[in-house]
N, C-alpha and C. Protein backbone atom coordinates (compact mmCIF):
# COMPACT_ATOMS: atom_id res chain seq x y z
N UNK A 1 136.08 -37.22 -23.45
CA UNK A 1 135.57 -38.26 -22.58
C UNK A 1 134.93 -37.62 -21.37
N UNK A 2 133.63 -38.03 -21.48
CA UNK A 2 132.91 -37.53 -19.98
C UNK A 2 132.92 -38.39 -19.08
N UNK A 3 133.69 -38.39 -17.93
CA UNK A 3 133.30 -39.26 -16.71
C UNK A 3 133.20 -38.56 -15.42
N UNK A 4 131.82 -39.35 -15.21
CA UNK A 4 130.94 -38.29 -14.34
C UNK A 4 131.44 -38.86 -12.64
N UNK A 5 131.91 -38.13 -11.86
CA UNK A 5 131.93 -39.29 -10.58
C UNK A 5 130.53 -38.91 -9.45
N UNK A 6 130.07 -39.62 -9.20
CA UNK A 6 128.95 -39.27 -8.39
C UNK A 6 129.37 -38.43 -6.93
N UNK A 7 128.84 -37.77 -6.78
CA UNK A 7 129.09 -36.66 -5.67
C UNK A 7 128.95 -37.76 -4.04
N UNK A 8 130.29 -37.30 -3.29
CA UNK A 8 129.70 -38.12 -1.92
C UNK A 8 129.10 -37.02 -1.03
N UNK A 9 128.31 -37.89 0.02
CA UNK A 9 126.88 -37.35 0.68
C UNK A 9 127.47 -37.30 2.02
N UNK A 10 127.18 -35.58 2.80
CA UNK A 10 127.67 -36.08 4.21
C UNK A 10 126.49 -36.83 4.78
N UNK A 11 126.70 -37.70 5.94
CA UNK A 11 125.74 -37.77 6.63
C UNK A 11 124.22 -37.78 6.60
N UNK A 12 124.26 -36.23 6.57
CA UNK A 12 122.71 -35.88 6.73
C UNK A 12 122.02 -35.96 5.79
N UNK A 13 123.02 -35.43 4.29
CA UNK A 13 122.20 -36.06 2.96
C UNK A 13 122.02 -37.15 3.09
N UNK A 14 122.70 -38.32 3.27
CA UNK A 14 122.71 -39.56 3.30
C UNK A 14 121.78 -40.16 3.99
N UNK A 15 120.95 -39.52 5.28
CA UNK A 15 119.78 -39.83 6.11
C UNK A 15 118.88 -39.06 4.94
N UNK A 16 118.72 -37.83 4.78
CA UNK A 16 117.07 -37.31 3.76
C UNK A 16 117.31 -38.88 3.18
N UNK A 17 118.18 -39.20 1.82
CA UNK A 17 117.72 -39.85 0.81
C UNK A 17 117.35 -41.15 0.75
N UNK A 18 118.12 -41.50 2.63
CA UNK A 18 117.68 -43.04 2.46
C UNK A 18 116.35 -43.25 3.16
N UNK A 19 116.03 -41.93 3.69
CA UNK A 19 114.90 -41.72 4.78
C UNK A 19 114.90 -42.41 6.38
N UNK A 20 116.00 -42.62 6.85
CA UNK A 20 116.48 -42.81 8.43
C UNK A 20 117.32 -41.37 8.97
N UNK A 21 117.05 -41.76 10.21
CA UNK A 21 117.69 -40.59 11.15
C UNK A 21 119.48 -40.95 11.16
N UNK A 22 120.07 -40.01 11.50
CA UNK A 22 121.75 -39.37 11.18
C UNK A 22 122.18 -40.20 12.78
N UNK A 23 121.45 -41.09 13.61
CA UNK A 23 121.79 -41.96 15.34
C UNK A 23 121.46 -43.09 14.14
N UNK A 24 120.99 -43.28 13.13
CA UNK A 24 120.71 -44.71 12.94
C UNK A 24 121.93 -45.17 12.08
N UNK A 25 122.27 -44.20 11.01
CA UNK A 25 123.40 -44.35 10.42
C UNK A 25 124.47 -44.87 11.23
N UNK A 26 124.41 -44.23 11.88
CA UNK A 26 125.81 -44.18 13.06
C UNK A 26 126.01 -45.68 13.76
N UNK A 27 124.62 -46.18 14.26
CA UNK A 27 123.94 -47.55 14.72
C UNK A 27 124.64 -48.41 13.69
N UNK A 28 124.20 -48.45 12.93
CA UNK A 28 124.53 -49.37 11.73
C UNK A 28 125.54 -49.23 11.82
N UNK A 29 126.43 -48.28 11.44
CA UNK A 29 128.13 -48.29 11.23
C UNK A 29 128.81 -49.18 12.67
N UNK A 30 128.25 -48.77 13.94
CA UNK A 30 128.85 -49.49 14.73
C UNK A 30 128.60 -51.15 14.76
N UNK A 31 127.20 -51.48 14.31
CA UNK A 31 126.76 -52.80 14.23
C UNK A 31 127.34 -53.84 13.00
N UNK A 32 128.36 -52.98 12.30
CA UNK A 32 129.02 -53.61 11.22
C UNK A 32 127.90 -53.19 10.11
N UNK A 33 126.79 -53.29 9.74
CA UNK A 33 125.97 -53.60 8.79
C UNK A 33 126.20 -51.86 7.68
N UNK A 34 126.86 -51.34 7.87
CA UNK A 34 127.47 -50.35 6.87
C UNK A 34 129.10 -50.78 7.17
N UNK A 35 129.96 -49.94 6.27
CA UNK A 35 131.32 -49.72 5.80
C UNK A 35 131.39 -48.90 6.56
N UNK A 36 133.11 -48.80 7.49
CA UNK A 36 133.15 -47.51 7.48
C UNK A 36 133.37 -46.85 6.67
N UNK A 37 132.83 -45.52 6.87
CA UNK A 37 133.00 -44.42 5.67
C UNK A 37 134.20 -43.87 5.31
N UNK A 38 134.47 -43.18 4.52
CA UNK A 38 135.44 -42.26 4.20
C UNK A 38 135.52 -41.29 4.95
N UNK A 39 136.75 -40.22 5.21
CA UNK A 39 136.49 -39.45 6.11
C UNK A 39 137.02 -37.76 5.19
N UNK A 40 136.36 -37.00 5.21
CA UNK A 40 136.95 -35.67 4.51
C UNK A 40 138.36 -34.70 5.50
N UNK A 41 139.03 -34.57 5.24
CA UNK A 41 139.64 -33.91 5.90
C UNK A 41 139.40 -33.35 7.23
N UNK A 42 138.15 -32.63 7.12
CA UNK A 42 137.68 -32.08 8.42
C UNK A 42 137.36 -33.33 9.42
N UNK A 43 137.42 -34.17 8.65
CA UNK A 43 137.09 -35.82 9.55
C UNK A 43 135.56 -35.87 9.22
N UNK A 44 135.18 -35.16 9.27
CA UNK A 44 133.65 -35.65 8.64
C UNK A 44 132.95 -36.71 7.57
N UNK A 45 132.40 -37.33 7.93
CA UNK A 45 131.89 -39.09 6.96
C UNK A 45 131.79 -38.38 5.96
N UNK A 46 131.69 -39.31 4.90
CA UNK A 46 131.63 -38.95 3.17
C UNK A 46 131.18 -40.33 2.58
N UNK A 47 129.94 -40.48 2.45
CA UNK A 47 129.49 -41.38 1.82
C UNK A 47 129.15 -41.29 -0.04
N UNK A 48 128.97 -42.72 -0.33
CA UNK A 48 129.04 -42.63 -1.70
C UNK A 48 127.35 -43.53 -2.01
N UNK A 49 126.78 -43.63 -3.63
CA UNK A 49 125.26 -43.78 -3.75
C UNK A 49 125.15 -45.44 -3.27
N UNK A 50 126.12 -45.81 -3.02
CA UNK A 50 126.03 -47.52 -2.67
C UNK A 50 125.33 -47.19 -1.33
N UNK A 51 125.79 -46.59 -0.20
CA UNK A 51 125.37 -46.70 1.62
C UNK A 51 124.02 -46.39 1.28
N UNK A 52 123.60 -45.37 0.10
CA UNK A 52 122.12 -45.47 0.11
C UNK A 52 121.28 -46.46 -0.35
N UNK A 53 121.57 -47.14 -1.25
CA UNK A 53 120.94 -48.36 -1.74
C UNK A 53 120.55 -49.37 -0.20
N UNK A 54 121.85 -49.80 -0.19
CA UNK A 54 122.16 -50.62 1.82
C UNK A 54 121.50 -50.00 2.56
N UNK A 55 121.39 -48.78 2.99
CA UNK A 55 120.57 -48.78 4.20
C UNK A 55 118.63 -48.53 3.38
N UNK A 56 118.50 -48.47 1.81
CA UNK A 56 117.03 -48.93 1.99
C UNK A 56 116.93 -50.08 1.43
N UNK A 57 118.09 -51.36 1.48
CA UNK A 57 118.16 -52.63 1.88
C UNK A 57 117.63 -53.09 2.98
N UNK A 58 118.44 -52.35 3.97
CA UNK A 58 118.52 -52.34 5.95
C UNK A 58 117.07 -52.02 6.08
N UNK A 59 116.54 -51.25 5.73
CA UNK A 59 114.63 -50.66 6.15
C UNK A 59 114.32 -51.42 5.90
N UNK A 60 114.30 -51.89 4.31
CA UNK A 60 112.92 -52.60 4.07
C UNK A 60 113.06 -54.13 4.70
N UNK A 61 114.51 -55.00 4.87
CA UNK A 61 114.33 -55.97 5.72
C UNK A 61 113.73 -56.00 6.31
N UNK A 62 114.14 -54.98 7.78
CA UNK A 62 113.29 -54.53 8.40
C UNK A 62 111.92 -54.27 8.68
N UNK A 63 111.64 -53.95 7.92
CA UNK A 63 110.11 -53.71 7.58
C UNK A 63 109.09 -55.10 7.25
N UNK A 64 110.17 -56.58 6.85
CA UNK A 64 109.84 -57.32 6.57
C UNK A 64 109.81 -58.39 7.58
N UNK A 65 110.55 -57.83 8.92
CA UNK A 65 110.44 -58.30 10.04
C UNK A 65 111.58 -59.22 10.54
N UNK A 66 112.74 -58.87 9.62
CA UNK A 66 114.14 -59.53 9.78
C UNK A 66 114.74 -58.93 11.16
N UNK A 67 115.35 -59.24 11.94
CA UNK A 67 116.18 -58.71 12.83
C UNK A 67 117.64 -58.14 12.06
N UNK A 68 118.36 -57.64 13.33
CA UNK A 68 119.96 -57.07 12.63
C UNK A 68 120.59 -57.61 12.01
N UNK A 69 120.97 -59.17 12.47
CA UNK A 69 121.43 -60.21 12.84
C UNK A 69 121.22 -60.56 11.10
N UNK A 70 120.32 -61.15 10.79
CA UNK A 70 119.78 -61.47 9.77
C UNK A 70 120.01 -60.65 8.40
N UNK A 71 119.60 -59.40 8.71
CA UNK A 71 120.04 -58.39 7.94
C UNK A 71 121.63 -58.30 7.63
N UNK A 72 122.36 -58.60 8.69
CA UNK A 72 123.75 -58.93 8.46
C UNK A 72 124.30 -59.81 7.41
N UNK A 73 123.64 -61.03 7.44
CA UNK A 73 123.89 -62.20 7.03
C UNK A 73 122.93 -61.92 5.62
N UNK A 74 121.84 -61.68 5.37
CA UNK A 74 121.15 -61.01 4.10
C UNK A 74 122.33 -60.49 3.35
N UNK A 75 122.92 -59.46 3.52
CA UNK A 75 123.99 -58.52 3.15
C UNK A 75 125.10 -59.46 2.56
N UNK A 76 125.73 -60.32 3.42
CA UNK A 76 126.99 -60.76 3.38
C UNK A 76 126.55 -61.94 2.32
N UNK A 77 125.14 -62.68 2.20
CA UNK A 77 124.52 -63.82 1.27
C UNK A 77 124.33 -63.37 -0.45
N UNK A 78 123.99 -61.33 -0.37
CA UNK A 78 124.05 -60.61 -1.45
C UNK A 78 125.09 -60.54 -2.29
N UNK A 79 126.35 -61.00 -1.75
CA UNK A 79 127.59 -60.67 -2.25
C UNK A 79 128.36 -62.10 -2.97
N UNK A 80 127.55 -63.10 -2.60
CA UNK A 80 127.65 -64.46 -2.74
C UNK A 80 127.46 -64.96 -4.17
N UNK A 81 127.81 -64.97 -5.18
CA UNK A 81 127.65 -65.13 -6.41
C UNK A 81 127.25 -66.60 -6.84
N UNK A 82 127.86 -67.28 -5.79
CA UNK A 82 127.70 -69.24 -6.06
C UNK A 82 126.15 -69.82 -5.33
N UNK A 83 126.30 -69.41 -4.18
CA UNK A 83 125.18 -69.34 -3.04
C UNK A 83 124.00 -68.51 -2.53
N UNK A 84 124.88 -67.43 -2.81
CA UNK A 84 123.85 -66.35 -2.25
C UNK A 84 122.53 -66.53 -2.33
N UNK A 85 121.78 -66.05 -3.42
CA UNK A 85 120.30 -66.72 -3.28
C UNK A 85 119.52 -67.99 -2.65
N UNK A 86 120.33 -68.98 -3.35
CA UNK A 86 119.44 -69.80 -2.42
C UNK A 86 119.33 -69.85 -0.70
N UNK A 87 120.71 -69.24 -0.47
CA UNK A 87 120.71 -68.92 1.15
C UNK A 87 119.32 -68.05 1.24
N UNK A 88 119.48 -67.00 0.09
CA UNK A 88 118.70 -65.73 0.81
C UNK A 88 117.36 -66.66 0.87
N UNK A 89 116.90 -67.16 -0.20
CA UNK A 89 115.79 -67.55 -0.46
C UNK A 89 115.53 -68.81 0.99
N UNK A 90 116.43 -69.43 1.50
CA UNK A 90 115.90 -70.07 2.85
C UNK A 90 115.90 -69.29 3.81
N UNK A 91 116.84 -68.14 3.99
CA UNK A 91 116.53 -66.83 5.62
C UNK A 91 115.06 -66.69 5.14
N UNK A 92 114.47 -66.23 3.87
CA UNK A 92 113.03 -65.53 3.97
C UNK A 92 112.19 -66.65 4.22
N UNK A 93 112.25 -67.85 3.85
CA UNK A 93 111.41 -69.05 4.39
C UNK A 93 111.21 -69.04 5.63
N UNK A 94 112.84 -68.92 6.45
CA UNK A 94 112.30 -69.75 7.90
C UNK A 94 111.55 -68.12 8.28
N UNK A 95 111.73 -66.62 8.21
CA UNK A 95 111.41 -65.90 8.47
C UNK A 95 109.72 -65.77 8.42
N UNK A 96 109.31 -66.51 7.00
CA UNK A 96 107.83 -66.82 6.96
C UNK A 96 107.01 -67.57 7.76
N UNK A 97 107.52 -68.66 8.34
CA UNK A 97 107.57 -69.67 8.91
C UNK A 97 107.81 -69.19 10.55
N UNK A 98 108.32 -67.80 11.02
CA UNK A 98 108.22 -67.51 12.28
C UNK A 98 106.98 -66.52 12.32
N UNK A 99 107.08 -65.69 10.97
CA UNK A 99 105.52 -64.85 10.84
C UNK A 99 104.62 -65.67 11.26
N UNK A 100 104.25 -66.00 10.53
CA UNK A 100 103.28 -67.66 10.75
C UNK A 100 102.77 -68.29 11.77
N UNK A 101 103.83 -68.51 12.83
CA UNK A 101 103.37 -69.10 13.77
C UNK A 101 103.47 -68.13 14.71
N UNK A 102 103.63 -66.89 14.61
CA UNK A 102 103.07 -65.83 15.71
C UNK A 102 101.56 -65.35 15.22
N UNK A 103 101.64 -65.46 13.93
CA UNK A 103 100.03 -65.01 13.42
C UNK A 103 99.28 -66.36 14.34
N UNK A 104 99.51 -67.26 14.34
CA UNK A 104 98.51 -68.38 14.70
C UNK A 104 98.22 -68.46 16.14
N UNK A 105 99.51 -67.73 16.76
CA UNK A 105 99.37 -67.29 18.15
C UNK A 105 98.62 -66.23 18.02
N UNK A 106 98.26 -65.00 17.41
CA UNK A 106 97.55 -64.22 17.83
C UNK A 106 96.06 -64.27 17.51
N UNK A 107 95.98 -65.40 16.36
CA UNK A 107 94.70 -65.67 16.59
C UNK A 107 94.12 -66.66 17.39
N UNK A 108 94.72 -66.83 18.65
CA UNK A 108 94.33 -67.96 19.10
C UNK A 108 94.00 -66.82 20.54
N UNK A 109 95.05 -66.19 20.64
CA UNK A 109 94.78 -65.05 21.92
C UNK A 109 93.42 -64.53 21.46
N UNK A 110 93.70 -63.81 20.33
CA UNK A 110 92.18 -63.08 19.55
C UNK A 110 90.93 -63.73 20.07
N UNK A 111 91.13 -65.33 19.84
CA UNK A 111 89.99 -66.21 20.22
C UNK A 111 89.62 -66.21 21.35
N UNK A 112 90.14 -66.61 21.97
CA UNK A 112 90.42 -66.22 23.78
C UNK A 112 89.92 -64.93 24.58
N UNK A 113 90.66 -64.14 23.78
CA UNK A 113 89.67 -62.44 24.10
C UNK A 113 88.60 -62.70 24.13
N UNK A 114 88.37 -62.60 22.36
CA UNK A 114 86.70 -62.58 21.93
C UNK A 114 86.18 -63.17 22.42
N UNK A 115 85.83 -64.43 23.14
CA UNK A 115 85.23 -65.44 23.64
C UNK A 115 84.64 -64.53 25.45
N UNK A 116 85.91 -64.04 26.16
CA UNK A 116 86.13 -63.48 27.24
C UNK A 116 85.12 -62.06 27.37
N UNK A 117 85.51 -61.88 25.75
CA UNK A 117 84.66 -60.53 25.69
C UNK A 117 82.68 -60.72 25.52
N UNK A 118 82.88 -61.66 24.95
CA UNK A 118 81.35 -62.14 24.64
C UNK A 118 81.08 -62.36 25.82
N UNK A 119 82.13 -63.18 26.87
CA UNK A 119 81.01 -63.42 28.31
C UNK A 119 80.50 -62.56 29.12
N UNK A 120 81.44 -61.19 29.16
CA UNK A 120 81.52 -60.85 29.89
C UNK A 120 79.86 -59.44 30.15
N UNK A 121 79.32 -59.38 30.60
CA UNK A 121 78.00 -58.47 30.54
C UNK A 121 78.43 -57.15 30.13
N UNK A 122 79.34 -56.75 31.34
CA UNK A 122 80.12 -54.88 31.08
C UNK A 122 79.48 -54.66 32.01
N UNK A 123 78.65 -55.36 33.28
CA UNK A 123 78.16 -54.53 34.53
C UNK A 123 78.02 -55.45 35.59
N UNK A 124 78.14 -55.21 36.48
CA UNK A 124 78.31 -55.79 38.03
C UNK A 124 79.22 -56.23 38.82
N UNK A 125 79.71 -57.08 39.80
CA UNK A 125 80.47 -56.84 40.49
C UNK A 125 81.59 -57.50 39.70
N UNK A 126 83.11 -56.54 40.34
CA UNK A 126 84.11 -56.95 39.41
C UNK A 126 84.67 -58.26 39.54
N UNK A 127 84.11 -59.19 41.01
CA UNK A 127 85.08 -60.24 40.96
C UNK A 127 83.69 -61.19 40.51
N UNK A 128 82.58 -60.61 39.42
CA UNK A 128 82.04 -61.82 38.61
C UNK A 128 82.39 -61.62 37.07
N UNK A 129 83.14 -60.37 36.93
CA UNK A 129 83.47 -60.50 35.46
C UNK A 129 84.65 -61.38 35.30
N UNK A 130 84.66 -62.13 33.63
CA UNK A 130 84.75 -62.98 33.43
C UNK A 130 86.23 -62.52 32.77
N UNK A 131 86.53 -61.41 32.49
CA UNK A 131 87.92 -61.23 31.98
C UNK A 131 88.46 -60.90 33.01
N UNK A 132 88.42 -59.76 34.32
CA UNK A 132 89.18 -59.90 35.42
C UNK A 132 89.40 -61.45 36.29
N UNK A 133 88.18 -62.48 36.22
CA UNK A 133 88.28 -63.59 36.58
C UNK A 133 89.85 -64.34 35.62
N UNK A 134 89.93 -64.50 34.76
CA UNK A 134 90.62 -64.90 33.96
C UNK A 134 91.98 -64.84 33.76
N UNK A 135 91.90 -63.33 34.36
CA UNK A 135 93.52 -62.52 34.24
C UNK A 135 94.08 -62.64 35.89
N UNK A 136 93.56 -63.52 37.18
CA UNK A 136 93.69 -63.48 37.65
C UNK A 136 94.00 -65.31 38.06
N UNK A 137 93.80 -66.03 36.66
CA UNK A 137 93.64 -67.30 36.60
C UNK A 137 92.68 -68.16 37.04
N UNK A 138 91.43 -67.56 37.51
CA UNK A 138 90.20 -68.46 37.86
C UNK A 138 89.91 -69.10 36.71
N UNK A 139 89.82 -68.29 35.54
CA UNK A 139 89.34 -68.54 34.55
C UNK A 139 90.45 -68.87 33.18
N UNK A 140 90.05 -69.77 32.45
CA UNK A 140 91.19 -69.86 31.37
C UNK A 140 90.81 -69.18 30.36
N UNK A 141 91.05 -68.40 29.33
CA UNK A 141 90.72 -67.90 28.47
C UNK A 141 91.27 -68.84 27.61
């Protein structure tokens, strides 16, 4: 009988493979959103291939514009066998739904610029340009 046990990772392996820094690990562990680890004799962490999966869980949330908070609750909704999904599947809604209405804010600033930028010549005196006018509230953009 071959049974293979997967090798645990200190630390720093555990940052190469998940691709975060060895302060973020640590972050996480204090923020709840990892386990604590195992500890080797020397006291040194000893992680196993699960913390790597989770923390490029933790990134790519992240990356998707979830906060900690969320990511927390992502995690704890993963484990949910009755619920879980459809929870998860409403966090990424309202999360779309905050994308969304910051995109619509920035194209509305965008508009505002551009508009500011079109008036403005690029020469003469500064209290007739039309974006220092603006940023100073004479003018509404």
């Amino acid at each position: 009988m071959n049974t293979q046990i997967s090798p645990l990772l200190t630390i720093g392996a555990l940052a190469k493979r998940a691709g975060v820094a060895i302060d973020t690990i640590r972050y996480y562990e204090r923020e709840g959103l990892l386990p604590e680890p195992s500890r080797r004799p020397s006291g040194y962490r000893s992680y196993g291939e699960g913390t790597v999966a989770q923390l490029r869980f933790i990134r790519r949330a992240k990356t998707l514009g979830f906060t900690l908070e969320e990511i927390r609750e992502l995690l704890a909704l993963s484990a949910d066998r009755q619920r879980g999904v459809k929870a998860v599947k409403r966090r990424a809604q309202q999360r779309l739904a905050d994308i969304e209405a910051r995109i619509a804010e920035l194209d509305r600033v965008r508009a505002g610029l551009a508009e500011l930028v079109d008036a403005c010549p690029g020469h003469g005196a500064p209290e007739q340009c039309p974006i220092l006018r603006a940023l100073v509230g004479e003018e509404r953009p």
